[in-house]
Structure formats: C-alpha cells, structure tokens
PDB file of N, CA and C in Angstrom:
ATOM      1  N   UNK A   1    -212.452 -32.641 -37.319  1.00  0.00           N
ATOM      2  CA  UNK A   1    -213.718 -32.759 -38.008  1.00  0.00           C
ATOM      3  C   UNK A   1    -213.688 -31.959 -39.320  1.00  0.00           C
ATOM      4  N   UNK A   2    -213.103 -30.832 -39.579  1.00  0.00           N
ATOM      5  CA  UNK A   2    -213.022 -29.869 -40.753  1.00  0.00           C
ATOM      6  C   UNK A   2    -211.725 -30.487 -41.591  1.00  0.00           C
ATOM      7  N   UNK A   3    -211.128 -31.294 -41.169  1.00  0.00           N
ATOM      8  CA  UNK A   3    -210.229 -32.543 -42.173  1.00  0.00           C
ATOM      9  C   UNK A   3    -211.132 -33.218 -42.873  1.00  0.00           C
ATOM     10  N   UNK A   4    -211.849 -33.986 -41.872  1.00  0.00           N
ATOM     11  CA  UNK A   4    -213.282 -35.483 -42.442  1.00  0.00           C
ATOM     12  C   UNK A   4    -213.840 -34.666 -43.508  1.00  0.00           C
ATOM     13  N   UNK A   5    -214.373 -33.401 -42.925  1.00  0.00           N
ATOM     14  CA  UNK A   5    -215.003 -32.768 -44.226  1.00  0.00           C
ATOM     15  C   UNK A   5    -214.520 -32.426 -45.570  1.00  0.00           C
ATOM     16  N   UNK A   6    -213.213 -31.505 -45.151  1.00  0.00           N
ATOM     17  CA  UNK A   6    -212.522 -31.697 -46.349  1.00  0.00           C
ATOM     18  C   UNK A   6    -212.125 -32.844 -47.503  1.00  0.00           C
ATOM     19  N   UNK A   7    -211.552 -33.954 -47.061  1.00  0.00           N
ATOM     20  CA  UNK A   7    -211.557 -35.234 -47.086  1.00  0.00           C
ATOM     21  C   UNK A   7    -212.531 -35.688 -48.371  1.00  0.00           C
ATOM     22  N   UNK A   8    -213.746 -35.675 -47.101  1.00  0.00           N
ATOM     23  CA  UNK A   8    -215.322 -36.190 -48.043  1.00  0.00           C
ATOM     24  C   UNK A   8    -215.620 -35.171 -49.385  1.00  0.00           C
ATOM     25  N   UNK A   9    -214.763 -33.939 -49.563  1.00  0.00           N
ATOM     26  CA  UNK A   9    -215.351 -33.000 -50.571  1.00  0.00           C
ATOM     27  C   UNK A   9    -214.174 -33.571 -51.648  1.00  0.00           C
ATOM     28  N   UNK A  10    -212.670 -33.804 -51.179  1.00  0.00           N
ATOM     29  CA  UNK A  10    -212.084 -34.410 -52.309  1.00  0.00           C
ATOM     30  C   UNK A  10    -212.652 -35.837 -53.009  1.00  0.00           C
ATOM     31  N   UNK A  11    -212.792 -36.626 -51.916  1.00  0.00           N
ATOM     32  CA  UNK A  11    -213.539 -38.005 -52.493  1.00  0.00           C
ATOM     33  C   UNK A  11    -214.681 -37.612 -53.165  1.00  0.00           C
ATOM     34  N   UNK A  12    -215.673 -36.527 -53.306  1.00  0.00           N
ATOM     35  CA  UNK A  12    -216.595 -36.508 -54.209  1.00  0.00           C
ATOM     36  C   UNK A  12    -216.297 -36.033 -55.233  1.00  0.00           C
ATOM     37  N   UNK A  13    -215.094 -35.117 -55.447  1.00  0.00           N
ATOM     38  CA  UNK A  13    -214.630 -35.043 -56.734  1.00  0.00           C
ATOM     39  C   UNK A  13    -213.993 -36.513 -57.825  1.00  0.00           C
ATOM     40  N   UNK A  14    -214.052 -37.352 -57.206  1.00  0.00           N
ATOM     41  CA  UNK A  14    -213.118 -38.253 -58.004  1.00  0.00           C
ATOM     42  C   UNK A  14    -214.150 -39.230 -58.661  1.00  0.00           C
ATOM     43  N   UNK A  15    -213.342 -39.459 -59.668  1.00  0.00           N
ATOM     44  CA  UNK A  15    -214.677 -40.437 -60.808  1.00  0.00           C
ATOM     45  C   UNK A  15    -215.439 -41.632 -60.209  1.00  0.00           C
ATOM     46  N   UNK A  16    -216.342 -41.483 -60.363  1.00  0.00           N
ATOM     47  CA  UNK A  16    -217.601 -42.944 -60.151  1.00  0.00           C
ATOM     48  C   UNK A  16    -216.891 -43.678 -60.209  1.00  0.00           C
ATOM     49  N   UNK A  17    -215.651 -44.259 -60.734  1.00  0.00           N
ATOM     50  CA  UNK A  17    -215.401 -45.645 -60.753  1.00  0.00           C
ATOM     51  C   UNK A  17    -214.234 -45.977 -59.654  1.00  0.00           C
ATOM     52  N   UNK A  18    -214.408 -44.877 -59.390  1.00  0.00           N
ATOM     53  CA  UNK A  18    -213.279 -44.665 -57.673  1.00  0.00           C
ATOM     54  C   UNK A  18    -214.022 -45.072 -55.886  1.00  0.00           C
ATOM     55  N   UNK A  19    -215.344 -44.876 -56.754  1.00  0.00           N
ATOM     56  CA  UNK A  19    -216.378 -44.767 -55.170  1.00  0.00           C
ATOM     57  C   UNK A  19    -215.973 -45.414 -54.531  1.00  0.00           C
ATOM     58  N   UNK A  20    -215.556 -46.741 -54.729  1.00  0.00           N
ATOM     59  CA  UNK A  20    -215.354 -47.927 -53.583  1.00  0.00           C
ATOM     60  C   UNK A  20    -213.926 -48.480 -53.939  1.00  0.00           C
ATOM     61  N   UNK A  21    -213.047 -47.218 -54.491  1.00  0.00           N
ATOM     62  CA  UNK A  21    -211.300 -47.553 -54.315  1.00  0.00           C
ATOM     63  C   UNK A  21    -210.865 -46.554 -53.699  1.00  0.00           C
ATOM     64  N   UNK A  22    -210.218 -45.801 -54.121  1.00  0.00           N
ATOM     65  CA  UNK A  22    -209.319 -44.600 -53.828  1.00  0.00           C
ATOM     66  C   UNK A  22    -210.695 -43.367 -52.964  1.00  0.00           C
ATOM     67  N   UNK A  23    -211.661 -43.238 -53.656  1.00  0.00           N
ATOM     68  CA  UNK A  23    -212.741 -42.336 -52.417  1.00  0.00           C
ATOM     69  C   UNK A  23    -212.842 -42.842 -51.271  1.00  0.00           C
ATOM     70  N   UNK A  24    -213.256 -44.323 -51.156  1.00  0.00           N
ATOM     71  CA  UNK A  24    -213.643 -44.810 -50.244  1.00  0.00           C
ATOM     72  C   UNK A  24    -211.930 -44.671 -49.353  1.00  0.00           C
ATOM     73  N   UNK A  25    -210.892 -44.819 -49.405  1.00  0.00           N
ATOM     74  CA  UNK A  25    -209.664 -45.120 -48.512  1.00  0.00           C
ATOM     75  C   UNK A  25    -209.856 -43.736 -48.039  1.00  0.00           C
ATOM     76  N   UNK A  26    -210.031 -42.689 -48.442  1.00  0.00           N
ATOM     77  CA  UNK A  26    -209.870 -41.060 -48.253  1.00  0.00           C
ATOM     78  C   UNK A  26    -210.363 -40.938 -47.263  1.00  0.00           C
ATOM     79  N   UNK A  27    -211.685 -41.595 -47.287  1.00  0.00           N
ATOM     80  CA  UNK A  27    -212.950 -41.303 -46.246  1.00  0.00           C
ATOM     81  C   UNK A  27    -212.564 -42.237 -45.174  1.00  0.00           C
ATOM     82  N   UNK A  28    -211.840 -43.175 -45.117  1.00  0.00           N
ATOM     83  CA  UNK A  28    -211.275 -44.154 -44.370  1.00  0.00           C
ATOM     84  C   UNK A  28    -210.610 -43.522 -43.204  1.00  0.00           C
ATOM     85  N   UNK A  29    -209.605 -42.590 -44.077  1.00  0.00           N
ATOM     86  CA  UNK A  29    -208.266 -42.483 -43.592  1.00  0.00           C
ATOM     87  C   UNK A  29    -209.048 -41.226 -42.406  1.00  0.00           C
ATOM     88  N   UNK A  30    -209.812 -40.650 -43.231  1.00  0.00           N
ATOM     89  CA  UNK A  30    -210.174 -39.082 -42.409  1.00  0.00           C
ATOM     90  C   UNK A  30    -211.000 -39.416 -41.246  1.00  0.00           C
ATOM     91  N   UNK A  31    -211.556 -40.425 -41.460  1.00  0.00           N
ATOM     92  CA  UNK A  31    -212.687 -40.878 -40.200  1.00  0.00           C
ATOM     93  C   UNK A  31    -211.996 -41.717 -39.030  1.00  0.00           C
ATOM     94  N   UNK A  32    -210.730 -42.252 -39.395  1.00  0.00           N
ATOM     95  CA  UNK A  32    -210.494 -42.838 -38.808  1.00  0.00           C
ATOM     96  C   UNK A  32    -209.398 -41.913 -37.898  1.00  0.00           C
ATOM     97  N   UNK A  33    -208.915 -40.537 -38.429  1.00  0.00           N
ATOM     98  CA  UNK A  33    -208.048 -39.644 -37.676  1.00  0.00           C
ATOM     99  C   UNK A  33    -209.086 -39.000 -36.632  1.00  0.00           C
ATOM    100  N   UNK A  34    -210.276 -38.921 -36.720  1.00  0.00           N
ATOM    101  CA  UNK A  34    -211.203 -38.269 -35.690  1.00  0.00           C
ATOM    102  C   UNK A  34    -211.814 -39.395 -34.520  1.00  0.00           C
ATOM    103  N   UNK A  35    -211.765 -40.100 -35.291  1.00  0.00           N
ATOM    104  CA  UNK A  35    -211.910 -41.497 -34.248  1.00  0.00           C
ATOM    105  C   UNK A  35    -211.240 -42.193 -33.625  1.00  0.00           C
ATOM    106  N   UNK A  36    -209.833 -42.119 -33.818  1.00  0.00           N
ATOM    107  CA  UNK A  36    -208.931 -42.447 -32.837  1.00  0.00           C
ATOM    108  C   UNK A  36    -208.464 -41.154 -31.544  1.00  0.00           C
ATOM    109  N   UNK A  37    -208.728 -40.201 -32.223  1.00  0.00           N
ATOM    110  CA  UNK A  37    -208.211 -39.348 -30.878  1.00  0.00           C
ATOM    111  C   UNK A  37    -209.497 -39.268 -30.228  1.00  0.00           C
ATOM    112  N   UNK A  38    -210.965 -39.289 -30.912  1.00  0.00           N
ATOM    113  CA  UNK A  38    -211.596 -39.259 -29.813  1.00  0.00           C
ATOM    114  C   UNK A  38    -211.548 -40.303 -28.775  1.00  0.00           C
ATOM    115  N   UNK A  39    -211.478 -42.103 -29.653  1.00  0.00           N
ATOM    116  CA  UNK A  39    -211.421 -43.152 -28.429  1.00  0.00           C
ATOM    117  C   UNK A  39    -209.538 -43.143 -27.642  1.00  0.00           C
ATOM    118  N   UNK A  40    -208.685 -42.511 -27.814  1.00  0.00           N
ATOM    119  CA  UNK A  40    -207.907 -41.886 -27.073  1.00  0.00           C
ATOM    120  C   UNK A  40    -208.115 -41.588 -26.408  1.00  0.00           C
ATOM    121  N   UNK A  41    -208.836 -40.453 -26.170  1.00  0.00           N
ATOM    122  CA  UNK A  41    -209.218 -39.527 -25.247  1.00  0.00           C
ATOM    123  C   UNK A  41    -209.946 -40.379 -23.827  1.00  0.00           C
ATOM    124  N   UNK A  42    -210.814 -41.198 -24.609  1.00  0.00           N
ATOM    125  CA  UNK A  42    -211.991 -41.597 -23.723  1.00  0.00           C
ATOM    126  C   UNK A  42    -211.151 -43.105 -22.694  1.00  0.00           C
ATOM    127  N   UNK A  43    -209.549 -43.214 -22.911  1.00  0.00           N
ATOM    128  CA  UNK A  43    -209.003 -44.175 -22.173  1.00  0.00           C
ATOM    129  C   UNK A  43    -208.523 -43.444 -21.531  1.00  0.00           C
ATOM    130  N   UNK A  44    -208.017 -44.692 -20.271  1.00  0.00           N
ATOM    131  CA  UNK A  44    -207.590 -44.562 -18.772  1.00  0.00           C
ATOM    132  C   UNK A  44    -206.712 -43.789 -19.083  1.00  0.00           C
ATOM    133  N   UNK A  45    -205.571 -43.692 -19.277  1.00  0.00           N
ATOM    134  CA  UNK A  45    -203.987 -43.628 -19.069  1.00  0.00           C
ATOM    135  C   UNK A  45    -203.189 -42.887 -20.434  1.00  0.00           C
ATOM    136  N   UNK A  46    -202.666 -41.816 -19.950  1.00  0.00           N
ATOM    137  CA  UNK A  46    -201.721 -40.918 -20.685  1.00  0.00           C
ATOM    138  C   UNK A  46    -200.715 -42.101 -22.347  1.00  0.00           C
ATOM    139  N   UNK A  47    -200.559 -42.960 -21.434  1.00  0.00           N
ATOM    140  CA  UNK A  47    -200.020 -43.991 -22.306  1.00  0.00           C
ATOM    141  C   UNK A  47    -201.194 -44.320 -23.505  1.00  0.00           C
ATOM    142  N   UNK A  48    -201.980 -44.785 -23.365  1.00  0.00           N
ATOM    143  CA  UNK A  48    -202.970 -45.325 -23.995  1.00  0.00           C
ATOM    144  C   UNK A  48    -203.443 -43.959 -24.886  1.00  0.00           C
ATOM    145  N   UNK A  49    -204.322 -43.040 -24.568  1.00  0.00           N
ATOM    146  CA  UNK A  49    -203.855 -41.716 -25.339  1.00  0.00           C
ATOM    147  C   UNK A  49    -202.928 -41.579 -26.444  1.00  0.00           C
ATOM    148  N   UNK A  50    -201.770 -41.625 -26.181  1.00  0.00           N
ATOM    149  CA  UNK A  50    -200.783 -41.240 -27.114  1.00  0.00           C
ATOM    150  C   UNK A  50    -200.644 -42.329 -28.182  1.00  0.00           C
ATOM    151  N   UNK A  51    -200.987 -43.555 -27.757  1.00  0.00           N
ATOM    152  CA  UNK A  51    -200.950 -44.588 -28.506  1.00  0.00           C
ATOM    153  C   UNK A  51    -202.174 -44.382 -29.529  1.00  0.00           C
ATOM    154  N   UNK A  52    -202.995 -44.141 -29.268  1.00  0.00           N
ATOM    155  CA  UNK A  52    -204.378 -43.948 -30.489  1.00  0.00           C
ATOM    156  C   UNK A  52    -203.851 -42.244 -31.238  1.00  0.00           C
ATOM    157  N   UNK A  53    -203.372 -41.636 -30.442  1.00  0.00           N
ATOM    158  CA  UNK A  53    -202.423 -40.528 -31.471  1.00  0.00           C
ATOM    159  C   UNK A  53    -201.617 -40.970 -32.205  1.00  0.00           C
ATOM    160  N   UNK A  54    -200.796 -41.638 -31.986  1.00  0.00           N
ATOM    161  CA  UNK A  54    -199.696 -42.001 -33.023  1.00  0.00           C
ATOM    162  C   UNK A  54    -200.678 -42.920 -34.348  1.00  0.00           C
ATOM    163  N   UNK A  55    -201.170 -43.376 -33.555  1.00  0.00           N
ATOM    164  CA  UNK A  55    -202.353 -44.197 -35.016  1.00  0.00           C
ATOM    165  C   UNK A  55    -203.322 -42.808 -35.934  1.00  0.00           C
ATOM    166  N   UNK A  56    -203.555 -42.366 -35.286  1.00  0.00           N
ATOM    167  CA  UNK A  56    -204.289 -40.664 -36.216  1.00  0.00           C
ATOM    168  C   UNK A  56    -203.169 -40.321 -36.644  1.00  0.00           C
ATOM    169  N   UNK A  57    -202.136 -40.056 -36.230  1.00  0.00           N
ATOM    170  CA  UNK A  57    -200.949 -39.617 -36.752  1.00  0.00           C
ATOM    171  C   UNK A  57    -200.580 -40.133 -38.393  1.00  0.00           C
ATOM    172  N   UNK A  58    -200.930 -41.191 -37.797  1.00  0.00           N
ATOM    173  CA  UNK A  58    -200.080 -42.910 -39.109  1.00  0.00           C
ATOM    174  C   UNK A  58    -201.742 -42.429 -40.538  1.00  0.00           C
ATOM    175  N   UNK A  59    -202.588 -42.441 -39.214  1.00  0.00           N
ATOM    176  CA  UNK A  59    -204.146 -42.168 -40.891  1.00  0.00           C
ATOM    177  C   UNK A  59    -204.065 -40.801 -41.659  1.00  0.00           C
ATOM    178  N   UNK A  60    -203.144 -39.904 -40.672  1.00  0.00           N
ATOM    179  CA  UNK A  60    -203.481 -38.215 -41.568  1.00  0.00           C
ATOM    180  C   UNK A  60    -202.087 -38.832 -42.352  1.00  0.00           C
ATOM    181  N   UNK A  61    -200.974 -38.806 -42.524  1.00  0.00           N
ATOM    182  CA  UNK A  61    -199.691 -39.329 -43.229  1.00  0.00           C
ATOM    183  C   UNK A  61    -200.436 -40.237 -44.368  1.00  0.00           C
ATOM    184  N   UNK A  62    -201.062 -41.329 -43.900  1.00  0.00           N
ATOM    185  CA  UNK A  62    -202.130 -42.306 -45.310  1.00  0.00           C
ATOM    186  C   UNK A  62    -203.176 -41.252 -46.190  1.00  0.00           C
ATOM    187  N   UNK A  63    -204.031 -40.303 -45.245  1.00  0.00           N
ATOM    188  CA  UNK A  63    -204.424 -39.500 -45.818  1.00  0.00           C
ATOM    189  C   UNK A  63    -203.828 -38.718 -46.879  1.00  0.00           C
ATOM    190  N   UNK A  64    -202.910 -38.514 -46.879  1.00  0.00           N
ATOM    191  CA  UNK A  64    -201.941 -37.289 -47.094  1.00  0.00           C
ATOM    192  C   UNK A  64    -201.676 -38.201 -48.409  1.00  0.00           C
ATOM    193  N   UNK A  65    -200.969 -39.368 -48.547  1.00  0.00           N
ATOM    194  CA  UNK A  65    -200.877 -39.767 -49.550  1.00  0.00           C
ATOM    195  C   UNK A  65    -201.293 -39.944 -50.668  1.00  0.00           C
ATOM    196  N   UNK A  66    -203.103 -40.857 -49.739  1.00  0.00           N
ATOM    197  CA  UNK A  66    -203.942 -41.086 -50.964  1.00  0.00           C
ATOM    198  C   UNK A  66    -204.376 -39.859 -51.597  1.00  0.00           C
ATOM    199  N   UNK A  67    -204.312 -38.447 -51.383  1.00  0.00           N
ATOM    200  CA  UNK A  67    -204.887 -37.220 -51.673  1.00  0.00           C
ATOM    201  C   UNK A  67    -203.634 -37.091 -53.522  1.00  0.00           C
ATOM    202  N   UNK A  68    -202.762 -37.210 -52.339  1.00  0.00           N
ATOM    203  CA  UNK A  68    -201.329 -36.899 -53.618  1.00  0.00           C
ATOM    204  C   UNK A  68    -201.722 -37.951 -54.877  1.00  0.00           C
ATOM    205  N   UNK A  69    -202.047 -38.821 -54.540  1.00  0.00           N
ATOM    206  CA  UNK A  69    -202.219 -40.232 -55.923  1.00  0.00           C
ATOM    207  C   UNK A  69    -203.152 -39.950 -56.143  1.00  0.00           C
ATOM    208  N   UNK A  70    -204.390 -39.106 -55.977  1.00  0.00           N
ATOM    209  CA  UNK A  70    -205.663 -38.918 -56.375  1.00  0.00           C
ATOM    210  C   UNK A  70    -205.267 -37.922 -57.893  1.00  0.00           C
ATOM    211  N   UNK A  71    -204.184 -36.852 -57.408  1.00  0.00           N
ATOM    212  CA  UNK A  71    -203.575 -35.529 -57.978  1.00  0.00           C
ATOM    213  C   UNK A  71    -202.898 -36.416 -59.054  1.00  0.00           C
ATOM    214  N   UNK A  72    -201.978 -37.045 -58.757  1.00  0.00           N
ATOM    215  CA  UNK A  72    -200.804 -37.543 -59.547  1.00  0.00           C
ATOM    216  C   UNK A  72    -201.284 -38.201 -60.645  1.00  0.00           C
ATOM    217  N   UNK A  73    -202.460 -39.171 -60.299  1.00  0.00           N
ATOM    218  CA  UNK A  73    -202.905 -39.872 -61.433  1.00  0.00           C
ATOM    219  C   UNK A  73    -204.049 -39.081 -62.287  1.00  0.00           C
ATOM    220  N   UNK A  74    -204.538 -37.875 -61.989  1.00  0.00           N
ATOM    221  CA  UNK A  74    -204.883 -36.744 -62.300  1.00  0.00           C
ATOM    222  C   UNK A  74    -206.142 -37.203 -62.475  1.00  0.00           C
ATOM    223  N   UNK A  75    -206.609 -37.676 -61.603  1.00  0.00           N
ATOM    224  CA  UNK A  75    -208.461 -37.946 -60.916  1.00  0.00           C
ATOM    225  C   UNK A  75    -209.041 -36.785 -60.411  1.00  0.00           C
ATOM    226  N   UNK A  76    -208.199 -35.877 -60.137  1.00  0.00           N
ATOM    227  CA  UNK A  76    -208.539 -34.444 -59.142  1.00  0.00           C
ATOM    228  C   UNK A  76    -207.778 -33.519 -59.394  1.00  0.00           C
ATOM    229  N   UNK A  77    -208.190 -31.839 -59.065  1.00  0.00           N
ATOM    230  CA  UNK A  77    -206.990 -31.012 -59.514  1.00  0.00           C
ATOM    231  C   UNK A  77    -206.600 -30.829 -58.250  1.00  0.00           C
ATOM    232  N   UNK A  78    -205.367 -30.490 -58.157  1.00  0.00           N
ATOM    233  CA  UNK A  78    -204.781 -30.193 -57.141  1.00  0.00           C
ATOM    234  C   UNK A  78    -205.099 -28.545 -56.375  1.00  0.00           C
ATOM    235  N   UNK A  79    -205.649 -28.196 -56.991  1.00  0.00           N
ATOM    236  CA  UNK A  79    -206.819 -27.015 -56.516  1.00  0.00           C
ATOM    237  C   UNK A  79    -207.969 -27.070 -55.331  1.00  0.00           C
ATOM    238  N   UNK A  80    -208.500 -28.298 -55.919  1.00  0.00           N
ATOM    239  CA  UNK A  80    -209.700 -28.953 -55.108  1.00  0.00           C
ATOM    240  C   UNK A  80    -209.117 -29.847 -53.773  1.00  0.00           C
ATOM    241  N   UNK A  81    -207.657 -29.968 -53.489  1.00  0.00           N
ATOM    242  CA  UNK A  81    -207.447 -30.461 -52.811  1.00  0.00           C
ATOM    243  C   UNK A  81    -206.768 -29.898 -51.863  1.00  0.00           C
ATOM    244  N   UNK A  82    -206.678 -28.232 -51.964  1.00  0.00           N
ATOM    245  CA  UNK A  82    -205.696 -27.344 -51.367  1.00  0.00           C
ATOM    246  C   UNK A  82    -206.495 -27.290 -49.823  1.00  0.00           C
ATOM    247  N   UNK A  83    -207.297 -27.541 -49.268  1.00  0.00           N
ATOM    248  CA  UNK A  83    -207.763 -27.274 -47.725  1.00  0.00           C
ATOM    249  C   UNK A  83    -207.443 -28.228 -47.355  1.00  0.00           C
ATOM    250  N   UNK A  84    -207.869 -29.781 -47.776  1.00  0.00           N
ATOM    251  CA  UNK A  84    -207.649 -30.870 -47.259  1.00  0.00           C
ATOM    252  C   UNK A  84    -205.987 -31.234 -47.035  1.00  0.00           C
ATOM    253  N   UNK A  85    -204.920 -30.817 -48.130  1.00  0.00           N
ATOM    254  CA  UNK A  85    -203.748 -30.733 -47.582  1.00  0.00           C
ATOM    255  C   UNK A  85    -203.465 -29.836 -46.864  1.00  0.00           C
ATOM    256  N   UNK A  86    -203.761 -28.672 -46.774  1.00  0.00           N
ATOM    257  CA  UNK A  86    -203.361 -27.561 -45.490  1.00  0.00           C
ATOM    258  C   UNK A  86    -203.892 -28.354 -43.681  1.00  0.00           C
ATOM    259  N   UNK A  87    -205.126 -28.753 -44.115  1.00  0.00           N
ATOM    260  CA  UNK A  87    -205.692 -28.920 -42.919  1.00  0.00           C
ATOM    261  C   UNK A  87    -204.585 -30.682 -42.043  1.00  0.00           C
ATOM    262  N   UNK A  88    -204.633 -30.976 -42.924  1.00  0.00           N
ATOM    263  CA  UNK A  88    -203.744 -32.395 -42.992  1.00  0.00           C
ATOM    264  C   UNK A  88    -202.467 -31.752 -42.156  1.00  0.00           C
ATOM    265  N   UNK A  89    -201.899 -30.699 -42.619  1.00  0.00           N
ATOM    266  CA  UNK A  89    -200.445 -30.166 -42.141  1.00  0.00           C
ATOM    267  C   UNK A  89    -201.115 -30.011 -40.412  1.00  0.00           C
ATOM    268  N   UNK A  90    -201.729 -29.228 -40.454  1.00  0.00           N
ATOM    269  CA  UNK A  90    -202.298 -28.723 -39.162  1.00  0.00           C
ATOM    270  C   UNK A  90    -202.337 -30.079 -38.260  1.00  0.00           C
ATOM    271  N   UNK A  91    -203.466 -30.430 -38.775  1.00  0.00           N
ATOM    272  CA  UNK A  91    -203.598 -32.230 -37.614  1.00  0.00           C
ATOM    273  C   UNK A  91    -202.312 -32.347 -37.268  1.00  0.00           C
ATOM    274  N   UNK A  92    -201.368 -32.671 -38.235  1.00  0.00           N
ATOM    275  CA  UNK A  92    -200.083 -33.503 -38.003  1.00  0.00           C
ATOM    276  C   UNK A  92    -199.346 -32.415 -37.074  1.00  0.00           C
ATOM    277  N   UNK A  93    -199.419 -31.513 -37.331  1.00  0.00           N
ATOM    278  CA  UNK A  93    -198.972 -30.523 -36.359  1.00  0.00           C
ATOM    279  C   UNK A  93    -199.165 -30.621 -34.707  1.00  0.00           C
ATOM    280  N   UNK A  94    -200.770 -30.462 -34.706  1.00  0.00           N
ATOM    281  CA  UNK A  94    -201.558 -30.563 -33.331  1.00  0.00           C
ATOM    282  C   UNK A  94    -200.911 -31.834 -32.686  1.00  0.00           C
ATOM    283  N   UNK A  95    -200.579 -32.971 -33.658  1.00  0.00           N
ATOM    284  CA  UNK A  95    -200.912 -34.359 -33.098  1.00  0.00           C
ATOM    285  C   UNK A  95    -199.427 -34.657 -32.490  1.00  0.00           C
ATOM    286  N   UNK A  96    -198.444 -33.972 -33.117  1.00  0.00           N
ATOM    287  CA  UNK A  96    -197.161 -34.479 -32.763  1.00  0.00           C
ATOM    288  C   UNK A  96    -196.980 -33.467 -31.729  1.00  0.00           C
ATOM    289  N   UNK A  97    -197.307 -32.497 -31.170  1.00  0.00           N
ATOM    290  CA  UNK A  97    -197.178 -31.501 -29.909  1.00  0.00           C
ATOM    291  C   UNK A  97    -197.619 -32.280 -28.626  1.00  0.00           C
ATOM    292  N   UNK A  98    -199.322 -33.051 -28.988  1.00  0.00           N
ATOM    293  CA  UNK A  98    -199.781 -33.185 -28.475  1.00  0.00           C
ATOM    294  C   UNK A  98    -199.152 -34.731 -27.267  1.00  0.00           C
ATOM    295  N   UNK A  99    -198.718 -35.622 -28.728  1.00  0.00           N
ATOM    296  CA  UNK A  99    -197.975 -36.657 -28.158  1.00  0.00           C
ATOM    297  C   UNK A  99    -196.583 -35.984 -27.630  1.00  0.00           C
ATOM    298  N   UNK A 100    -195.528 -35.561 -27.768  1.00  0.00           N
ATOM    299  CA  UNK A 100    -194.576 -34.720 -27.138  1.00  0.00           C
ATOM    300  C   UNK A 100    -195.130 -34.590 -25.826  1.00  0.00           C
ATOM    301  N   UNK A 101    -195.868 -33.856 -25.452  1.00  0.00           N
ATOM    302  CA  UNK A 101    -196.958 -33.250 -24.640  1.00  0.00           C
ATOM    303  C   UNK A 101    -196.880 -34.751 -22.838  1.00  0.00           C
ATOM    304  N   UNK A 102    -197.539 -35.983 -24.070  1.00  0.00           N
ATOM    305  CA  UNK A 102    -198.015 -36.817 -23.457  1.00  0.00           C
ATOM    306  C   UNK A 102    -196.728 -37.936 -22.921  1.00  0.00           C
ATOM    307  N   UNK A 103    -195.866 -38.101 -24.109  1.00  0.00           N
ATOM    308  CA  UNK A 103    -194.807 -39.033 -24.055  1.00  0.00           C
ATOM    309  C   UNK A 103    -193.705 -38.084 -24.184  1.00  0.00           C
ATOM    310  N   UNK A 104    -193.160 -37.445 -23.180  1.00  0.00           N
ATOM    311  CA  UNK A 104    -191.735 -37.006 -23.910  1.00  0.00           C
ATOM    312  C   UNK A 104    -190.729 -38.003 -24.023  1.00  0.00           C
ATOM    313  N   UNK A 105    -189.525 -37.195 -25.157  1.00  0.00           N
ATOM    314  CA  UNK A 105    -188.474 -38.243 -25.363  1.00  0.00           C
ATOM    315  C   UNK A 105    -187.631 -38.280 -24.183  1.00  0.00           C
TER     316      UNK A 105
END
C-alpha cells in the first residue's frame, strides 16, 4: 500500500498531458501489485497464491520501468522518485521470498 502511494505521488508530478498516458500506467501498475496479492491471498491453494505473486511480481518490474521513462524522458526528477524506487526494491524483495516460500525450486 505505501508503493500505491508512492506511485500516485510520482504520477502527480508528471505533466497534464501525461494524465491518461504514462500517469495513468504508474497507477496501473501500483494498484494492480496490491491487488493481486491481496486476490492471491483470498484463493484456495498455495499454487494459486504464488501464481497472482508472480503477476505483482511482473506489475512492480512494469512499475519500475515506467518510473525510469518518466526520469529518462525528464517528465520527473529523479529525486521525486527516490521512495517509489526504494519501495519497489522492497516489494520485489518480499515477493520473491515469499514465492520461494510457496513454490520451491
């Protein structure tokens, strides 16, 4: 949830004419990493779980990107984006333990 937020504070930095391109995917990507592990969670089977992780997994990695092309094309400073990539590391962190956890190799 303190990703989504972060997330939503970079997408409000980026120009009006982004609202419904590059903001809107940000907010995509972040809502959709809290919403898959929660409907994860809420299925039967260890299998099924890990499977909506690896998809949060796949949205913080998209996240992660669109943040960098926000920087690169210099829509945002890369200042304003320093929690949302830290926090990004973290998820991906939590998420790949967590699947380990669930699916070992």
């Amino acid at each position: 949830m303190r990703l989504a937020n972060a997330s939503y504070a970079v997408a409000r930095t980026l120009p009006d004419e982004e609202r419904c391109g590059l903001a809107a995917q940000i907010r995509g990507a972040a809502v959709s990493i809290a919403a898959n592990i929660a409907e994860g969670k809420g299925r039967r089977t260890k299998a099924d779980f890990a499977r909506f992780l690896a998809i949060a997994r796949g949205s913080a990695r998209e996240l992660d990107t669109l943040v960098d092309i926000a920087v690169d094309c210099g829509m945002t400073k890369a200042q304003s984006t320093r929690e949302a990539k830290q926090l990004v590391l973290e998820v991906l962190s939590m998420l790949t333990v967590m699947l380990r956890h669930l699916a070992p190799l």
